[in-house]
C-alpha atoms as a PDB file:
ATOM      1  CA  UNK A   1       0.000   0.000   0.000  1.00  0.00           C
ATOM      2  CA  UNK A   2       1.786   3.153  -0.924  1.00  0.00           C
ATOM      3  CA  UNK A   3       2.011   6.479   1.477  1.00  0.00           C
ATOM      4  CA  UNK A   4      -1.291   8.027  -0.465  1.00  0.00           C
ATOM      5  CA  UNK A   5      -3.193   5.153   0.536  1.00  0.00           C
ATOM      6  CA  UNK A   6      -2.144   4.493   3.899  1.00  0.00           C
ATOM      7  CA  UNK A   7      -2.684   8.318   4.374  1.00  0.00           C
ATOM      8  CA  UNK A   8      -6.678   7.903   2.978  1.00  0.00           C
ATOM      9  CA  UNK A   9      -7.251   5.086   4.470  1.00  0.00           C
ATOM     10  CA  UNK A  10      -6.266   7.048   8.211  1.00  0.00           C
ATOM     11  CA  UNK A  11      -8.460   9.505   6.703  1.00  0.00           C
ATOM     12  CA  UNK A  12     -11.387   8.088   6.890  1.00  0.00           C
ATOM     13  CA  UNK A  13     -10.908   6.517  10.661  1.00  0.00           C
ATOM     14  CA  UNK A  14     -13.708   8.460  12.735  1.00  0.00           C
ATOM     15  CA  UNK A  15     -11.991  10.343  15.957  1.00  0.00           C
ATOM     16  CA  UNK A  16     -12.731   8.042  19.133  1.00  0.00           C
ATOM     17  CA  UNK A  17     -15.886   9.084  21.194  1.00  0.00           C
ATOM     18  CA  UNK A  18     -15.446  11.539  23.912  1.00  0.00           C
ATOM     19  CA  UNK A  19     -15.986  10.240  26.905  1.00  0.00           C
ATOM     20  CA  UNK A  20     -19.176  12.112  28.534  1.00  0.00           C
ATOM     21  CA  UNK A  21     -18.509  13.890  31.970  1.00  0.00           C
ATOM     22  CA  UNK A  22     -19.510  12.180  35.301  1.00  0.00           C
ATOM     23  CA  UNK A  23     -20.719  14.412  37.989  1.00  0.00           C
ATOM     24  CA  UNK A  24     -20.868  13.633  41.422  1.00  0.00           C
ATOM     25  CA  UNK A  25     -24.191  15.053  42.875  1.00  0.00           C
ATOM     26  CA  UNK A  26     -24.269  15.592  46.892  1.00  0.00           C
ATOM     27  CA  UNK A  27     -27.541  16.281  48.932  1.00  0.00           C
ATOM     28  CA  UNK A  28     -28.815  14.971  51.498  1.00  0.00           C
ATOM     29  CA  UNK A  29     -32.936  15.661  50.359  1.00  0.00           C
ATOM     30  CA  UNK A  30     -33.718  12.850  47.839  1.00  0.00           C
ATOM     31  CA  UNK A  31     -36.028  15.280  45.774  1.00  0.00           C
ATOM     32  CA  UNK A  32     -33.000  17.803  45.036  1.00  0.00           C
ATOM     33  CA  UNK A  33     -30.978  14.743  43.486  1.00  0.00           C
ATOM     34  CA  UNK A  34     -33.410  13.211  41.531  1.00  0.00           C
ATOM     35  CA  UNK A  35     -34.181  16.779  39.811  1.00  0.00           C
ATOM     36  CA  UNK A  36     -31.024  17.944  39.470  1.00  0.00           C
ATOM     37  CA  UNK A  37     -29.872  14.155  37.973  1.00  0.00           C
ATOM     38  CA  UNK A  38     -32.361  14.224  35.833  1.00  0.00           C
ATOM     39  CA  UNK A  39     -31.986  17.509  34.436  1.00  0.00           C
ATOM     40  CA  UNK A  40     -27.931  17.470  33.951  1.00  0.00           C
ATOM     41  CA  UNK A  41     -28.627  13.809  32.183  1.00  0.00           C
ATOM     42  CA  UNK A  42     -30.366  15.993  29.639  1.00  0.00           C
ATOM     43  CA  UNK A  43     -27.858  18.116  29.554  1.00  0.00           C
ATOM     44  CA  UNK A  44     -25.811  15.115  28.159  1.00  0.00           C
ATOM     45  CA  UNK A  45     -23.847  13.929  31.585  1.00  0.00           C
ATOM     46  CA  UNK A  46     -23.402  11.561  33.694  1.00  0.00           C
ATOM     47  CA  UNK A  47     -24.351  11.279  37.243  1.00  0.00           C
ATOM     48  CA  UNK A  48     -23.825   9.731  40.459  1.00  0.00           C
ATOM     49  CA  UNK A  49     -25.820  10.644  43.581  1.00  0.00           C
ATOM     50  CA  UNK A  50     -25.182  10.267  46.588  1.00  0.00           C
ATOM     51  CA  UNK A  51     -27.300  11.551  50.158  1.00  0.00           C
ATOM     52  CA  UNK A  52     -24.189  11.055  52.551  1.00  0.00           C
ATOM     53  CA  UNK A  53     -20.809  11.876  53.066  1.00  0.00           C
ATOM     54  CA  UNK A  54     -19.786   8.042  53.492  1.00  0.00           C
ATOM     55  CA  UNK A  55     -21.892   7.271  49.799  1.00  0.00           C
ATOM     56  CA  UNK A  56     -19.914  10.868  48.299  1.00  0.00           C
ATOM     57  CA  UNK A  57     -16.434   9.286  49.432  1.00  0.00           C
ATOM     58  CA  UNK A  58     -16.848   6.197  47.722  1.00  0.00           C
ATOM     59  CA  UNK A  59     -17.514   7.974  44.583  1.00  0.00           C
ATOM     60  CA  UNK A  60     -14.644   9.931  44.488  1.00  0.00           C
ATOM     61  CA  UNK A  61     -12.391   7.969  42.198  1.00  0.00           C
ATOM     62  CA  UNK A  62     -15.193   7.527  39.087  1.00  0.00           C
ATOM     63  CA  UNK A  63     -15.949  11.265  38.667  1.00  0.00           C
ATOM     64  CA  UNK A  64     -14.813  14.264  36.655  1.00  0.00           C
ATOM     65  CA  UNK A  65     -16.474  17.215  38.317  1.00  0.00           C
ATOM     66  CA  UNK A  66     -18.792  16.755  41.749  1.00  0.00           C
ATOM     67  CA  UNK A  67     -21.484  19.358  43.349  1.00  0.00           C
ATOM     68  CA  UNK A  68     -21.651  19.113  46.397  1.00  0.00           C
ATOM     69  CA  UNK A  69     -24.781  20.355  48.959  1.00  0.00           C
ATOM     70  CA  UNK A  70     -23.293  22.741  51.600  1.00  0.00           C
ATOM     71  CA  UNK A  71     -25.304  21.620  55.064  1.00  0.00           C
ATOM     72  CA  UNK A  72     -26.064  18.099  54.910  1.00  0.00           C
ATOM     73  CA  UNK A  73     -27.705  18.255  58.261  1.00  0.00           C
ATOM     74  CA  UNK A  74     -26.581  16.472  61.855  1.00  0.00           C
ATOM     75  CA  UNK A  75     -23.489  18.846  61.820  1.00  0.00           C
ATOM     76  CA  UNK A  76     -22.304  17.227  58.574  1.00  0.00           C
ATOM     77  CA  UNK A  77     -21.312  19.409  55.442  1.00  0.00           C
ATOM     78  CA  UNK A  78     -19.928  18.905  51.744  1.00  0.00           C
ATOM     79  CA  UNK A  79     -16.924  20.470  51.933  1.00  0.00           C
ATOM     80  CA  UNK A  80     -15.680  17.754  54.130  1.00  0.00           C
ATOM     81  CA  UNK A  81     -16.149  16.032  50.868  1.00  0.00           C
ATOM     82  CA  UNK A  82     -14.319  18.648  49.002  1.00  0.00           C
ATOM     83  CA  UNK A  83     -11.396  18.602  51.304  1.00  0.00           C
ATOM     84  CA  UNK A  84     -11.175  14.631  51.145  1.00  0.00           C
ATOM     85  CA  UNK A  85     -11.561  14.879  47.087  1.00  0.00           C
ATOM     86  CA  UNK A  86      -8.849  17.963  46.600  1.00  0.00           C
ATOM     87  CA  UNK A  87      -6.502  15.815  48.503  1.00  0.00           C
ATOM     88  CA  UNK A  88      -7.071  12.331  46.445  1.00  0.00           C
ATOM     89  CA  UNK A  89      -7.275  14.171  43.330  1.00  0.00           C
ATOM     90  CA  UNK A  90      -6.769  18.077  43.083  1.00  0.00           C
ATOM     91  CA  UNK A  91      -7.256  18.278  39.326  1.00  0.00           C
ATOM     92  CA  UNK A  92     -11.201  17.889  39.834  1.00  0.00           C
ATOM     93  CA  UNK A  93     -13.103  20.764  40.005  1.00  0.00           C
ATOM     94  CA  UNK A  94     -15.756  21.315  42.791  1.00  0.00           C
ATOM     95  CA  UNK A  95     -18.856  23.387  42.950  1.00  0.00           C
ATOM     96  CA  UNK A  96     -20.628  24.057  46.410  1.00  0.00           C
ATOM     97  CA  UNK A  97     -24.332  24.919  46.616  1.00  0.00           C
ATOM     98  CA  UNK A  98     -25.489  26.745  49.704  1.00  0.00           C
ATOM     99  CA  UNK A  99     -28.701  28.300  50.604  1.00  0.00           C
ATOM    100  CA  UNK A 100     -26.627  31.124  52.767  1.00  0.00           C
ATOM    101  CA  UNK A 101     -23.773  33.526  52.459  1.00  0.00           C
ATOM    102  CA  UNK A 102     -23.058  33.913  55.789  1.00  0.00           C
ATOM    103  CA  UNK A 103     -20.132  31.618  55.390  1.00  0.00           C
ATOM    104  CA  UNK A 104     -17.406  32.622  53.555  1.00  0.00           C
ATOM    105  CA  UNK A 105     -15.611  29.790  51.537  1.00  0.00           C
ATOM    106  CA  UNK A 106     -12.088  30.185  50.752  1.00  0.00           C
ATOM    107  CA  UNK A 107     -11.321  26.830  51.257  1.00  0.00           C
ATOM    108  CA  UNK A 108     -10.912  24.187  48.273  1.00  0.00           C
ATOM    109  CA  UNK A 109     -14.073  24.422  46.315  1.00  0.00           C
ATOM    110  CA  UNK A 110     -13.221  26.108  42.758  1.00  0.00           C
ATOM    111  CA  UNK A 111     -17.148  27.793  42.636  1.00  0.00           C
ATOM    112  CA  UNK A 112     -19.957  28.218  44.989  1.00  0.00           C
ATOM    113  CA  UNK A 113     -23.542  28.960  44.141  1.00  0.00           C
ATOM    114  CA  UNK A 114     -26.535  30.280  46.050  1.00  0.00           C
ATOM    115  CA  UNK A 115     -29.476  27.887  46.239  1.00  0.00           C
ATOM    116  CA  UNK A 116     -32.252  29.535  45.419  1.00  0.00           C
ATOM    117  CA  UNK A 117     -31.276  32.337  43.089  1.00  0.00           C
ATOM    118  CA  UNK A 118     -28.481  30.295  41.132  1.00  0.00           C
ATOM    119  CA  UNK A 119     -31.044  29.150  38.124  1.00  0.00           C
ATOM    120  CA  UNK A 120     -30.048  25.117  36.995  1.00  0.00           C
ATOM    121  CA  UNK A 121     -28.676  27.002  33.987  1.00  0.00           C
ATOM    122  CA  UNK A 122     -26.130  28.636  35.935  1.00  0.00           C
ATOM    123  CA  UNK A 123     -25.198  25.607  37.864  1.00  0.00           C
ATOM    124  CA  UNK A 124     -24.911  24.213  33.582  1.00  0.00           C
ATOM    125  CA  UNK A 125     -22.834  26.996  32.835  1.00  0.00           C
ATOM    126  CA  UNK A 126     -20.739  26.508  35.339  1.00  0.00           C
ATOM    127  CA  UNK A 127     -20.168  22.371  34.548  1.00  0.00           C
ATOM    128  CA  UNK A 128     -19.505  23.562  30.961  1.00  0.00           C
ATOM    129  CA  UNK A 129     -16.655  26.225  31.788  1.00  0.00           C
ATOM    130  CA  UNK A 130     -15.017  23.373  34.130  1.00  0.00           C
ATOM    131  CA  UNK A 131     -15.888  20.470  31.321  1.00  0.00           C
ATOM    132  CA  UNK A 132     -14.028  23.108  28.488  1.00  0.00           C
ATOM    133  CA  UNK A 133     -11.134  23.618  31.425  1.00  0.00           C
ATOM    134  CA  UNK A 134     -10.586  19.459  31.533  1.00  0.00           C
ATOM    135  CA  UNK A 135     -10.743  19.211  27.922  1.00  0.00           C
ATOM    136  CA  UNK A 136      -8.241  21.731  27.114  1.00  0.00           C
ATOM    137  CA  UNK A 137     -10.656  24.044  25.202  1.00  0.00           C
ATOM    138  CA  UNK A 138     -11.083  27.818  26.015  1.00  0.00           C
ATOM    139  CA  UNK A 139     -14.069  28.857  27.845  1.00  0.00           C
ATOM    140  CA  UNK A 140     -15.386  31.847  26.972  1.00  0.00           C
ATOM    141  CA  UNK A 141     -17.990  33.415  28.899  1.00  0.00           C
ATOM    142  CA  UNK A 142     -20.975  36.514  27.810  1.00  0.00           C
ATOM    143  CA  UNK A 143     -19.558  38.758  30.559  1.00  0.00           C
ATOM    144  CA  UNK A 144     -22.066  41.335  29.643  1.00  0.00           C
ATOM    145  CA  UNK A 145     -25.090  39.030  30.010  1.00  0.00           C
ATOM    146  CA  UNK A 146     -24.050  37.302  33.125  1.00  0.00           C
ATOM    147  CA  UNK A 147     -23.695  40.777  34.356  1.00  0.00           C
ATOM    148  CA  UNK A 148     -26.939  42.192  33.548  1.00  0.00           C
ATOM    149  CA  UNK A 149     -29.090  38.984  33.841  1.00  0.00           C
ATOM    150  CA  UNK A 150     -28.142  39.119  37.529  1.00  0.00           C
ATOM    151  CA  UNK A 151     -30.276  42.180  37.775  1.00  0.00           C
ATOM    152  CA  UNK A 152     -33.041  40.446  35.668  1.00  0.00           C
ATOM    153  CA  UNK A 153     -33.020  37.636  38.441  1.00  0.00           C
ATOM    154  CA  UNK A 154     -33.650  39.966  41.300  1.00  0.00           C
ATOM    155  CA  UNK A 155     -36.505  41.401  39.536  1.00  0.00           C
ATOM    156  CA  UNK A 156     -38.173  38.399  38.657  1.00  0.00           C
ATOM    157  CA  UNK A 157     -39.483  37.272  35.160  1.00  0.00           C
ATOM    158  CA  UNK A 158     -42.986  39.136  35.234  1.00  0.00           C
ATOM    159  CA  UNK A 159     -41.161  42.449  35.069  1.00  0.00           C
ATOM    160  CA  UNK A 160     -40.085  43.932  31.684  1.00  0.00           C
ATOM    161  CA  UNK A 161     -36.564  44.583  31.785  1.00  0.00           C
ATOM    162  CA  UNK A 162     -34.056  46.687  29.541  1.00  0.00           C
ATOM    163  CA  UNK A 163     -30.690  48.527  30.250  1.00  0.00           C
ATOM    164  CA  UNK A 164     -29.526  51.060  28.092  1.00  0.00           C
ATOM    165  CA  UNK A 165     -26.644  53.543  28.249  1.00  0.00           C
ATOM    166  CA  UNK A 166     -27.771  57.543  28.623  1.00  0.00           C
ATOM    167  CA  UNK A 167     -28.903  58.444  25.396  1.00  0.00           C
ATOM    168  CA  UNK A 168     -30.795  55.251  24.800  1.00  0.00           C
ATOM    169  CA  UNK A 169     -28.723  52.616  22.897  1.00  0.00           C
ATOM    170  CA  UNK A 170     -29.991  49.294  23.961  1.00  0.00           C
ATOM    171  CA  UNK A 171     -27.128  46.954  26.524  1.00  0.00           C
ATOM    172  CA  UNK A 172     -29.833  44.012  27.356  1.00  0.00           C
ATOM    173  CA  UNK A 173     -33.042  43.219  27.496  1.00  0.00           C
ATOM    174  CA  UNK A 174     -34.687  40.244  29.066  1.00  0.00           C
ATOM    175  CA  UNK A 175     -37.021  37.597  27.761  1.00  0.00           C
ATOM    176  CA  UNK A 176     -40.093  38.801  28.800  1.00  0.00           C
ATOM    177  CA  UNK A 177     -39.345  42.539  27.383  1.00  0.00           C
ATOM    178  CA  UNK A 178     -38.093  41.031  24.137  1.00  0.00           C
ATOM    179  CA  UNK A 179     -41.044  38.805  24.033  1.00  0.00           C
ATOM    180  CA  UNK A 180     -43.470  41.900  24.729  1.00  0.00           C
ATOM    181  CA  UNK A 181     -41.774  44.086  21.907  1.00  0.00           C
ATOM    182  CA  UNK A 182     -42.341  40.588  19.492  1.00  0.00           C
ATOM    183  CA  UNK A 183     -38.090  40.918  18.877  1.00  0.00           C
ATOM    184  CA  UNK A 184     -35.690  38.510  19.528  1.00  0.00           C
ATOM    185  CA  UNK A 185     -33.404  39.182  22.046  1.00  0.00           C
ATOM    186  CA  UNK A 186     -30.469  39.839  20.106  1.00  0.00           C
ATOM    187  CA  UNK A 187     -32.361  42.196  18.098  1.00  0.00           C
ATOM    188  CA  UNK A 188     -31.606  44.943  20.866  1.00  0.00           C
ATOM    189  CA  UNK A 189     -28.184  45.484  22.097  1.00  0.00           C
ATOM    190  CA  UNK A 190     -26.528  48.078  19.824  1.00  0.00           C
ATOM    191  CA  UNK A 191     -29.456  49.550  18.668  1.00  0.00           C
ATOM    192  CA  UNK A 192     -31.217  53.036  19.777  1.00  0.00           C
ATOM    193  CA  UNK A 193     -34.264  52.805  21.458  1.00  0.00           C
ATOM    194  CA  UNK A 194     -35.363  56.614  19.886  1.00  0.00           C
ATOM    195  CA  UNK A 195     -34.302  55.587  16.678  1.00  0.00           C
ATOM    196  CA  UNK A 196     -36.481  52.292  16.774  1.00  0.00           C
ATOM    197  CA  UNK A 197     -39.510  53.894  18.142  1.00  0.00           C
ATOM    198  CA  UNK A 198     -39.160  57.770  17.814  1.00  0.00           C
ATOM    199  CA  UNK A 199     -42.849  58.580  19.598  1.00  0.00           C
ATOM    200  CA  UNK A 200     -40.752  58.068  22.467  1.00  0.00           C
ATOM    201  CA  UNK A 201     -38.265  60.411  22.380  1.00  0.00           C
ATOM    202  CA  UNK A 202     -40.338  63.106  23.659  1.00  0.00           C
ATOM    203  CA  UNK A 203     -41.266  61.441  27.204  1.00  0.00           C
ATOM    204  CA  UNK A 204     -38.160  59.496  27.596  1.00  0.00           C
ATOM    205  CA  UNK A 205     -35.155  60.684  26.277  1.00  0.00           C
ATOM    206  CA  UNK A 206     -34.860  63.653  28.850  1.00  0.00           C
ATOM    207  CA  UNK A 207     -36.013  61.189  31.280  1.00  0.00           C
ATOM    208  CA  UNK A 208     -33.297  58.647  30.691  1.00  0.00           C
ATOM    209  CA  UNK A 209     -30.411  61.208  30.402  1.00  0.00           C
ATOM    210  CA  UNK A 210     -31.276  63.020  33.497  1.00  0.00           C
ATOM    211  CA  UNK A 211     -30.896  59.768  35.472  1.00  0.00           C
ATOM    212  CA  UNK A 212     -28.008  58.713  34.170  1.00  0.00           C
ATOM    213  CA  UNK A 213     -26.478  61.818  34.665  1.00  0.00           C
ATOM    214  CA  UNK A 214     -27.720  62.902  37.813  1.00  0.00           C
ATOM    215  CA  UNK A 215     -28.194  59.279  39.565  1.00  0.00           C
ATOM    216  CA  UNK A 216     -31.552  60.172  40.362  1.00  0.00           C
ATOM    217  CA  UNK A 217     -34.362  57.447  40.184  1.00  0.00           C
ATOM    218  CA  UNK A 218     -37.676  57.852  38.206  1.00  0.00           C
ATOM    219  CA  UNK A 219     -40.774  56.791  38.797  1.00  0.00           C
ATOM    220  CA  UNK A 220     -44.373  56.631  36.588  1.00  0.00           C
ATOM    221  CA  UNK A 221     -47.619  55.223  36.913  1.00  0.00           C
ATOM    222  CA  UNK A 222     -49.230  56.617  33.913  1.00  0.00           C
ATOM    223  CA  UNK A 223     -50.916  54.885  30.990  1.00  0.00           C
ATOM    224  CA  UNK A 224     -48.202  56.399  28.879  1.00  0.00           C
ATOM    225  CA  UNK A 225     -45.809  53.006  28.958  1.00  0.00           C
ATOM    226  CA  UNK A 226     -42.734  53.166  27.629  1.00  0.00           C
ATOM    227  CA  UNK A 227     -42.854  50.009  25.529  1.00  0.00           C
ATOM    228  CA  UNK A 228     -44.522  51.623  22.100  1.00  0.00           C
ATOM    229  CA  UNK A 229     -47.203  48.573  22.405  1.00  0.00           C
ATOM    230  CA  UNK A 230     -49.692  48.563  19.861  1.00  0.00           C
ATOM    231  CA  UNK A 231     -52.821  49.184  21.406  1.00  0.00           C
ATOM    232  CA  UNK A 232     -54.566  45.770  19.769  1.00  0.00           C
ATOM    233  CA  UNK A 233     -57.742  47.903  21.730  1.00  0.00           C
ATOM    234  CA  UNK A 234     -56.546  48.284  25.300  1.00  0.00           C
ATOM    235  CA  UNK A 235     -55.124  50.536  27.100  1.00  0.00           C
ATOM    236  CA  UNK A 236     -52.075  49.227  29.260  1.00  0.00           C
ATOM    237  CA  UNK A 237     -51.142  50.980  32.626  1.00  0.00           C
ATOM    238  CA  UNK A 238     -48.016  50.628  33.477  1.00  0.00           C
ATOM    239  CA  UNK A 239     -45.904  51.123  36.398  1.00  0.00           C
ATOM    240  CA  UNK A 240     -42.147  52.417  35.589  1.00  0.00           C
ATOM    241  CA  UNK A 241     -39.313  52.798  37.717  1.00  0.00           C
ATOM    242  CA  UNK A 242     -36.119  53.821  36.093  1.00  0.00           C
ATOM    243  CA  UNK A 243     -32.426  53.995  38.156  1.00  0.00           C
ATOM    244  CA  UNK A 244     -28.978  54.272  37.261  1.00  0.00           C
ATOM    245  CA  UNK A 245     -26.252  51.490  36.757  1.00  0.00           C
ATOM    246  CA  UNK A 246     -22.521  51.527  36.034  1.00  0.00           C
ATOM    247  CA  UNK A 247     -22.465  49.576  32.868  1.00  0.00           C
ATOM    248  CA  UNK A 248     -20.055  47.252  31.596  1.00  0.00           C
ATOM    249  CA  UNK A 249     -18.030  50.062  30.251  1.00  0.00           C
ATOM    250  CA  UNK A 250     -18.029  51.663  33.616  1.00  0.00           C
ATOM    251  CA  UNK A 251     -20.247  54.600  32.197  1.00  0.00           C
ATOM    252  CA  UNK A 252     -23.383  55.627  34.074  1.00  0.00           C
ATOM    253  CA  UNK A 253     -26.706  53.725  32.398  1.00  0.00           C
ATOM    254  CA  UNK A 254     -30.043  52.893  33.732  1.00  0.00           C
ATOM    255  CA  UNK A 255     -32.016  50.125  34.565  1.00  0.00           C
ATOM    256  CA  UNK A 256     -35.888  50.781  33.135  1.00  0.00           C
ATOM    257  CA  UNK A 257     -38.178  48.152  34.463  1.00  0.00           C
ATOM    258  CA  UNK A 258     -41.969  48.048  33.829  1.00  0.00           C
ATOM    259  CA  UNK A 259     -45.187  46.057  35.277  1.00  0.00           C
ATOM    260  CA  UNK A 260     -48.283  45.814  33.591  1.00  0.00           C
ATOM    261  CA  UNK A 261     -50.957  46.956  36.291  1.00  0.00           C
ATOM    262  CA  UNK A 262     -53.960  46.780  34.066  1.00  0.00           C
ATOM    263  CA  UNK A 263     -55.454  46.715  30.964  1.00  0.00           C
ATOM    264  CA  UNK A 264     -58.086  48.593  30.225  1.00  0.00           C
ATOM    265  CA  UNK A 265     -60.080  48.736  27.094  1.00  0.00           C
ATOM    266  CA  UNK A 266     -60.197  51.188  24.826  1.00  0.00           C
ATOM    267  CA  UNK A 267     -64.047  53.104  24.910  1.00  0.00           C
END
């Protein structure tokens, strides 16, 4: 078989499988495991629960990333585990859920998320930055929309959300304010809101530049909006709040939120 061959025949060998990740899952409340298994199995990886330290340790040798609950109740607590894994095998990364910041961890977890306002998909985004770390790849990270979504989280997801800079060019927006303005969300950032929908440059654009530049917050409960809705034969009242923010680019923007408080129709 001459070099050519050889060389097409190689060719055409697929690349061997990649192994999927297996993540150790700690908690000591059945229901949290069987979610939070069943969900990251969708997410394509592997899992292995476990409800006590003494099930955790003799796991430790089989996995490739493990989460691990905080308070495991009767004095116990997963970052015993995490000590016991960083010594046996420092190279695997460790996450540590908690339901308080009281304690401050600087021991040998790499990450540590709040229960309760960490969504599943940040707990996912944070298994895919390690799994890109133990595959060699680079991770790369939406720092803006980490940054901002943080704000959308304390709002909640019934509140129409968008952060622009002082003269109204568009940072973020959030799903329900996309899905309100019938836009996709990365429609938005870049774009002015006055030149998108100039009826609003009257009411707003004075409104959004004084607050940036003065740091002042703005309230309105009129039925004026601020969202350009077509009227489809109501009239929506809304309640706006609008306060500043140091953006991403460390200038002065402003976070305008918005709640629906009624519809009424139109007589």
């Amino acid at each position: 078989m001459s070099t050519n061959d050889q060389e097409s025949t190689l060719s055409l060998v697929p690349p061997p499988p990649v192994a999927p990740i297996r993540v150790l899952l700690l908690d000591d409340h059945p229901d949290n495991l069987l979610l939070r298994s069943t969900i990251l199995r969708k997410y394509g990886y592997v899992t292995e629960t476990a409800s006590t330290i003494e099930e955790a340790e003799h796991l430790l040798d089989d996995i490739d990333i493990a989460v691990l609950d905080y308070h495991l109740g009767a004095g116990k607590f997963g970052t015993d585990v995490a000590a016991d894994l960083r010594a046996r095998r420092p190279q695997v990364p460790i996450i540590i859920l908690s339901a308080t910041l009281e304690r401050r961890f600087g021991g040998v977890e790499d990450m540590h998320l709040l229960k309760g306002f960490s969504s599943i998909d940040d707990l996912v985004t944070a298994l895919r930055s390690f799994e890109a770390k133990r595959r060699g790849k680079p991770v790369v990270v939406d720092a803006r929309d980490f940054f901002y979504s943080r704000i959308n989280m304390a709002m909640g997801d019934d509140v129409v959300l968008e952060i622009l800079d002082g003269e109204g060019t568009w940072q973020y927006v959030n799903e329900t304010c996309a899905r309100v303005l019938e836009k996709p969300r990365d429609w938005f950032p870049g774009r002015n809101m006055f030149e998108e929908m100039p009826d609003l440059a009257a009411d707003w654009a004075d409104i959004l530049r004084t607050v940036a530049e003065t740091r002042d917050t703005y309230i309105d409960r009129t039925f004026r909006g601020v969202l350009n809705l077509p009227s489809k034969g109501e009239r929506w009242v809304w309640n706006v709040l609008a306060f500043p923010i140091t953006l991403h680019t460390r200038e002065t923007g402003v976070v305008l939120t918005a709640r629906a408080l009624e519809r009424k129709p139109l007589v």
